[in-house]
C-alpha atoms as a PDB file:
ATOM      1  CA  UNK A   1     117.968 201.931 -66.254  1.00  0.00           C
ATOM      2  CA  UNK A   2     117.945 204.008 -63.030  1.00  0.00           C
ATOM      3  CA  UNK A   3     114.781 206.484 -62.075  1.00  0.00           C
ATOM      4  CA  UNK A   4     116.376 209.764 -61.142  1.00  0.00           C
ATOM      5  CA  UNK A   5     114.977 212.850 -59.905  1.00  0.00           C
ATOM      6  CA  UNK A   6     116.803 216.681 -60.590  1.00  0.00           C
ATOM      7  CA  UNK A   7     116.855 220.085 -59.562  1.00  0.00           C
ATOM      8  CA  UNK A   8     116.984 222.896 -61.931  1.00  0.00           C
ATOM      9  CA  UNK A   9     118.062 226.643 -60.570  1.00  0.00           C
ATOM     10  CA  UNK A  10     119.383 229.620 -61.650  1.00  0.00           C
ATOM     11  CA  UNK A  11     119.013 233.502 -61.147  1.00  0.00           C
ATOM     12  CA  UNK A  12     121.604 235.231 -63.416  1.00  0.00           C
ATOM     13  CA  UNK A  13     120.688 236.154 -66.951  1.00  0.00           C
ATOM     14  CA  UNK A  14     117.561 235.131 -68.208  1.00  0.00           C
ATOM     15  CA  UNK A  15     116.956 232.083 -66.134  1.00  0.00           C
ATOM     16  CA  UNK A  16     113.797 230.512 -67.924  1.00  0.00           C
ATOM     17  CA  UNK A  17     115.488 230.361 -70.945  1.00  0.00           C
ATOM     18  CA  UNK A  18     119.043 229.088 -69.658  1.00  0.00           C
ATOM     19  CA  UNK A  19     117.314 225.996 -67.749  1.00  0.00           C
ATOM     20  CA  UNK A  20     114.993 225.263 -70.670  1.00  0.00           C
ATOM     21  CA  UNK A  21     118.330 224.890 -72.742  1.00  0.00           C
ATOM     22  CA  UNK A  22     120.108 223.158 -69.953  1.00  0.00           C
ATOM     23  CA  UNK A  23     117.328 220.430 -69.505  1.00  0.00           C
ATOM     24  CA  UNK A  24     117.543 219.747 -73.720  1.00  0.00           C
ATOM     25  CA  UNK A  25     121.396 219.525 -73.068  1.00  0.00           C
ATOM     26  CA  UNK A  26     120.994 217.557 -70.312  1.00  0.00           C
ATOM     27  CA  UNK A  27     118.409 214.990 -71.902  1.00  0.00           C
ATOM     28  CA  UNK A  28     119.966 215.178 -75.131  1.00  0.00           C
ATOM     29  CA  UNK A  29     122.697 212.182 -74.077  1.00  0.00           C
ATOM     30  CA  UNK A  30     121.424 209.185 -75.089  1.00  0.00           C
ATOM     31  CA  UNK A  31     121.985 207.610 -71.276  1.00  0.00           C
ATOM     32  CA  UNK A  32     119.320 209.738 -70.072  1.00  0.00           C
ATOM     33  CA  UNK A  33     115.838 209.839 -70.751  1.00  0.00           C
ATOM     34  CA  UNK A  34     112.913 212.346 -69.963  1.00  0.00           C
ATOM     35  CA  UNK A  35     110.251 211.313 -68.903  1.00  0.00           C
ATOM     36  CA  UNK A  36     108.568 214.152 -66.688  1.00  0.00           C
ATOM     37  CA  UNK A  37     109.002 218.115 -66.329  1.00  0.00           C
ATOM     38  CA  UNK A  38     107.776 220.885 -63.850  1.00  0.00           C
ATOM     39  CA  UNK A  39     106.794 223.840 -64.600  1.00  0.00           C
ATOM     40  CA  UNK A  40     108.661 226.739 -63.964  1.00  0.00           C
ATOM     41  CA  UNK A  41     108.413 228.303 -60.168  1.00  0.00           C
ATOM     42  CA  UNK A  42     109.991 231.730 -59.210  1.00  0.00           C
ATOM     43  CA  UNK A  43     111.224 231.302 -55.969  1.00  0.00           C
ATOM     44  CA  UNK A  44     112.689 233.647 -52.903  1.00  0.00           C
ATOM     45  CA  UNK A  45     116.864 233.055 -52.772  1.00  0.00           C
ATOM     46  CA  UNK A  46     117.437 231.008 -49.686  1.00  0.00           C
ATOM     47  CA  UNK A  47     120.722 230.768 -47.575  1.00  0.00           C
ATOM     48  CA  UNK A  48     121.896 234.337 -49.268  1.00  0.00           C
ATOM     49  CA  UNK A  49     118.917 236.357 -49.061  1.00  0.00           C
ATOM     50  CA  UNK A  50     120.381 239.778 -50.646  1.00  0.00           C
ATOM     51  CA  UNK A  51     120.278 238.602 -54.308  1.00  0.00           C
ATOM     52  CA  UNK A  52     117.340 238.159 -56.790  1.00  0.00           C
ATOM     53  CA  UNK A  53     115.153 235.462 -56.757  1.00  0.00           C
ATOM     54  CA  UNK A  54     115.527 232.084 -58.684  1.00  0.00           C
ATOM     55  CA  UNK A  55     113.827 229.972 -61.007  1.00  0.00           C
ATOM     56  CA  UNK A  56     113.654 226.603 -60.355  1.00  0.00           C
ATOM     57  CA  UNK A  57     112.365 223.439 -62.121  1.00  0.00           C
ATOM     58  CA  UNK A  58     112.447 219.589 -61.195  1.00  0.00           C
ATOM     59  CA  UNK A  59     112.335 216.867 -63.796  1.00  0.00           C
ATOM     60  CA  UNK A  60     112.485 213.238 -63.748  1.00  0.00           C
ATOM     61  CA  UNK A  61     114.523 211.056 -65.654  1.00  0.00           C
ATOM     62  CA  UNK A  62     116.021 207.216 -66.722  1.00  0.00           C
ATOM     63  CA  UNK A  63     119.547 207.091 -67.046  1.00  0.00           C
ATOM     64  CA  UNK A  64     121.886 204.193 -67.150  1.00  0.00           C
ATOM     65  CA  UNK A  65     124.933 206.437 -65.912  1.00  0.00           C
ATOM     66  CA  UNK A  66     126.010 205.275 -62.394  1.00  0.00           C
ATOM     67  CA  UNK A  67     125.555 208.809 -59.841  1.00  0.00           C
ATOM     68  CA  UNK A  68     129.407 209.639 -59.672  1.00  0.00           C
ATOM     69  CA  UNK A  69     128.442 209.746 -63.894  1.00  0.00           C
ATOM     70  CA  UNK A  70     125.179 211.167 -63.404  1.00  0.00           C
ATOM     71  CA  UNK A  71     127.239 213.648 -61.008  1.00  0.00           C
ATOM     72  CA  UNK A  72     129.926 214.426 -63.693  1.00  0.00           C
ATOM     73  CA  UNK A  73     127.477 215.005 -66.355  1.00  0.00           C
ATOM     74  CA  UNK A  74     125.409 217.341 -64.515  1.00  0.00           C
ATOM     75  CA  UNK A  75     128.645 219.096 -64.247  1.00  0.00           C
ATOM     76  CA  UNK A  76     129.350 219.501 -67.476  1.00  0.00           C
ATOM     77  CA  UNK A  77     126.174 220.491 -68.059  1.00  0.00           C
ATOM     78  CA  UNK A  78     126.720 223.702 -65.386  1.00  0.00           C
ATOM     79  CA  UNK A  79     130.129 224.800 -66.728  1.00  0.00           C
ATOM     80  CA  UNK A  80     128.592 224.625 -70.673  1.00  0.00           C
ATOM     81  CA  UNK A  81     126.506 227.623 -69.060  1.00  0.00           C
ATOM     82  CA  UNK A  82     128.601 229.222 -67.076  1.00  0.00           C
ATOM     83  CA  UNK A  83     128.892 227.896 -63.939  1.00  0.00           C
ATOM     84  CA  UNK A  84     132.013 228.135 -62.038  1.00  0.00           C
ATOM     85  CA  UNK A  85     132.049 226.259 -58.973  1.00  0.00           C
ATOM     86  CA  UNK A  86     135.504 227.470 -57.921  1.00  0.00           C
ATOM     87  CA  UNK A  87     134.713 231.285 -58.218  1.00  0.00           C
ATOM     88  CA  UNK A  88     131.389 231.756 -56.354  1.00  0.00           C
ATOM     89  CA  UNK A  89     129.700 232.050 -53.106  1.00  0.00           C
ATOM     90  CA  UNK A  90     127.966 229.063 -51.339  1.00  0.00           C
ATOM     91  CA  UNK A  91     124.311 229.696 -51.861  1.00  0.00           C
ATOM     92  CA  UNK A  92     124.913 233.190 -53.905  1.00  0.00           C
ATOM     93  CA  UNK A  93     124.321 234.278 -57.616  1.00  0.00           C
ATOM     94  CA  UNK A  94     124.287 231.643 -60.230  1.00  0.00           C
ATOM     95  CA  UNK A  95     123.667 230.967 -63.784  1.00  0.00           C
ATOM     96  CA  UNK A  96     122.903 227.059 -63.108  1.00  0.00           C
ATOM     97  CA  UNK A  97     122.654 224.332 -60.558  1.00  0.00           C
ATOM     98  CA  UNK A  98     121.924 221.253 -61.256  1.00  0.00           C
ATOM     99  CA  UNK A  99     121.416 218.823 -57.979  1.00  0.00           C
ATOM    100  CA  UNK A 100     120.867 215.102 -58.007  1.00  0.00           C
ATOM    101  CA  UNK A 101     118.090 214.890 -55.433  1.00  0.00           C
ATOM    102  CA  UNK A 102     117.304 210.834 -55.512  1.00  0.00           C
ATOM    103  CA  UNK A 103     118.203 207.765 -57.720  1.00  0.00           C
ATOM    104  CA  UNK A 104     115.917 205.262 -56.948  1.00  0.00           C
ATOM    105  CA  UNK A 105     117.155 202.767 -54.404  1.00  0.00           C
ATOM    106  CA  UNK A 106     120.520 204.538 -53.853  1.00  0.00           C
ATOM    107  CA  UNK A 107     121.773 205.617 -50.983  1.00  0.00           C
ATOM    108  CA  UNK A 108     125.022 207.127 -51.042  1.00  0.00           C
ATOM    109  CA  UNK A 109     127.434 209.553 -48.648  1.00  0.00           C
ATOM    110  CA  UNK A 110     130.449 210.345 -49.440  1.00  0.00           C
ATOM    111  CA  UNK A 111     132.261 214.306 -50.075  1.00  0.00           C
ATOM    112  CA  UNK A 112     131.153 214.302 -53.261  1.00  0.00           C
ATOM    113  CA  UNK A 113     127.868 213.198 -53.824  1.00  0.00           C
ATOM    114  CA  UNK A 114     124.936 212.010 -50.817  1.00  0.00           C
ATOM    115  CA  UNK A 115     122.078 210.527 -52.394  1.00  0.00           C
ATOM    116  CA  UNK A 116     119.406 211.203 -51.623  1.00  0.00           C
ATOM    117  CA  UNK A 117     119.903 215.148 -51.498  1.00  0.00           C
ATOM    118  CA  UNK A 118     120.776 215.703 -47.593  1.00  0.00           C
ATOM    119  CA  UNK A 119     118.836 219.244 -47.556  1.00  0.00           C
ATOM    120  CA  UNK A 120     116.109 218.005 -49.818  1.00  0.00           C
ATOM    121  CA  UNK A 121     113.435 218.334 -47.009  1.00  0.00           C
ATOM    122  CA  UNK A 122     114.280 221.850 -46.017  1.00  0.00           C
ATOM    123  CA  UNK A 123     114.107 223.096 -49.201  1.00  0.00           C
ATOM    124  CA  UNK A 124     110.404 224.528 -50.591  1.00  0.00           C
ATOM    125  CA  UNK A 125     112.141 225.551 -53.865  1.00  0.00           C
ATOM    126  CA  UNK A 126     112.746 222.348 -54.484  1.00  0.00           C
ATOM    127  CA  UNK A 127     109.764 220.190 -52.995  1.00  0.00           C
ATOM    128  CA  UNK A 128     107.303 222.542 -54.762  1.00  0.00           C
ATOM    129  CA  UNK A 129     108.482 221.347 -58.355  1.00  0.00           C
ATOM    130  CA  UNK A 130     109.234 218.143 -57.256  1.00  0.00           C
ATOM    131  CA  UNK A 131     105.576 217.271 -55.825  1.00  0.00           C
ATOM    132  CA  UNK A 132     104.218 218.646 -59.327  1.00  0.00           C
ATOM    133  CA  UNK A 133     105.761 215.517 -60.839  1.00  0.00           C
ATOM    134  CA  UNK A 134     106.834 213.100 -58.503  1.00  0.00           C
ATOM    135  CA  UNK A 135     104.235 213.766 -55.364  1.00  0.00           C
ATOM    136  CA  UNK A 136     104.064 209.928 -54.512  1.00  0.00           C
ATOM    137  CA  UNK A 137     107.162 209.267 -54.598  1.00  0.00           C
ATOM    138  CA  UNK A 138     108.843 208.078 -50.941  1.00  0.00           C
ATOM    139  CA  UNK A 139     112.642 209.419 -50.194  1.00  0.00           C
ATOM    140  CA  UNK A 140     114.396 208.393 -47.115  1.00  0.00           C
ATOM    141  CA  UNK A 141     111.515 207.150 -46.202  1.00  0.00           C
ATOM    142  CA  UNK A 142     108.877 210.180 -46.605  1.00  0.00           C
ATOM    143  CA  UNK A 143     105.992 211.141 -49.324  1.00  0.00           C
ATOM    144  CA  UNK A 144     107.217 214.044 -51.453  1.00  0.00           C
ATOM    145  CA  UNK A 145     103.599 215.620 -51.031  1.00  0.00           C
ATOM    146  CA  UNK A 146     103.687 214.809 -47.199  1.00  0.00           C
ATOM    147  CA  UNK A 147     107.120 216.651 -46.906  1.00  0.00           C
ATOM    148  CA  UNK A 148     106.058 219.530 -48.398  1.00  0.00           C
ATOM    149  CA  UNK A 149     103.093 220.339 -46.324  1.00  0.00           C
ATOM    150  CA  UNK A 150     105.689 220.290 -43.417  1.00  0.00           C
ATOM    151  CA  UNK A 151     107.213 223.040 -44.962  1.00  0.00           C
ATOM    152  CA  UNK A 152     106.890 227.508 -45.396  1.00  0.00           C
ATOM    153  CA  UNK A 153     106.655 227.441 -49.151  1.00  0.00           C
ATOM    154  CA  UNK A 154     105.739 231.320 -49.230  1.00  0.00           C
ATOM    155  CA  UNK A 155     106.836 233.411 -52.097  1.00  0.00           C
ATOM    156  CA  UNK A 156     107.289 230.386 -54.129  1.00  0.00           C
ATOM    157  CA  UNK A 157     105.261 231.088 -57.456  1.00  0.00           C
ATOM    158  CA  UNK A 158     104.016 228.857 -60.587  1.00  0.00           C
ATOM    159  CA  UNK A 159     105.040 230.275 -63.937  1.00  0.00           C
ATOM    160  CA  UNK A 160     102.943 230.148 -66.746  1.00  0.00           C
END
């Protein structure tokens, strides 16, 4: 079993409620296993600034799915709520996005899938969750919780 780490974000429709579904549809395969959850952040759109903001969640899982799988599924996943990759605008309005940010001890680039998560490190809306559950943990060769206090994570906001 591999120890993954994934990004949860949406900001169409009711956005809590659509990634708490998508995380129990996601889990619910028997190749992948929970085993920690964020909370909830609200968090400021980035790349497209002129849309509303998004709520994002990291969780941490065991899977024996290889990534191009792990990929696939996460896919699945998206389109079961809505997601359609070959309609929208990079960065723009979306009901769901799943990204595989790291699989422990993989290192993959390729068109389809780079592990880990090439824009991981820029990203506060995504470093904020993750350090909640996985602050120890070293990606391409950097501490989660060191990466983030590198980085403007203003506006970002824990939901109770």
């Amino acid at each position: 079993m591999a120890n993954a780490l994934v990004a949860f974000g949406g900001n169409v429709g009711d956005a809590t409620m659509t990634i708490a579904r998508a995380i129990e549809t996601f889990c619910s395969d028997p190749t992948v296993r929970l085993l920690a959850r964020s909370s909830d952040y609200r968090t400021p759109p980035w790349g497209v600034t002129d849309q509303a903001s998004f709520i994002n969640v990291c969780i941490e899982i065991e899977t024996n799915l290889t990534p191009p799988e792990l990929l696939a599924h996460a896919h699945s996943v998206e389109m079961q709520f809505g997601r359609d990759r070959a309609n929208e605008k990079r960065w723009g309005p979306r009901t769901l996005d799943i990204d595989l940010l790291d699989i422990l001890g993989v290192t993959l680039g390729g068109p389809s899938l780079t592990l880990p998560h090439p824009r991981l490190f820029e990203r506060a809306f995504v470093l904020v969750p993750l350090a909640e559950i996985a602050p120890e943990r070293v990606i391409a060769g950097r501490r989660v919780s060191d990466a983030l206090t590198g980085i403007d994570a203003t506006g970002i906001e824990r939901l109770t």
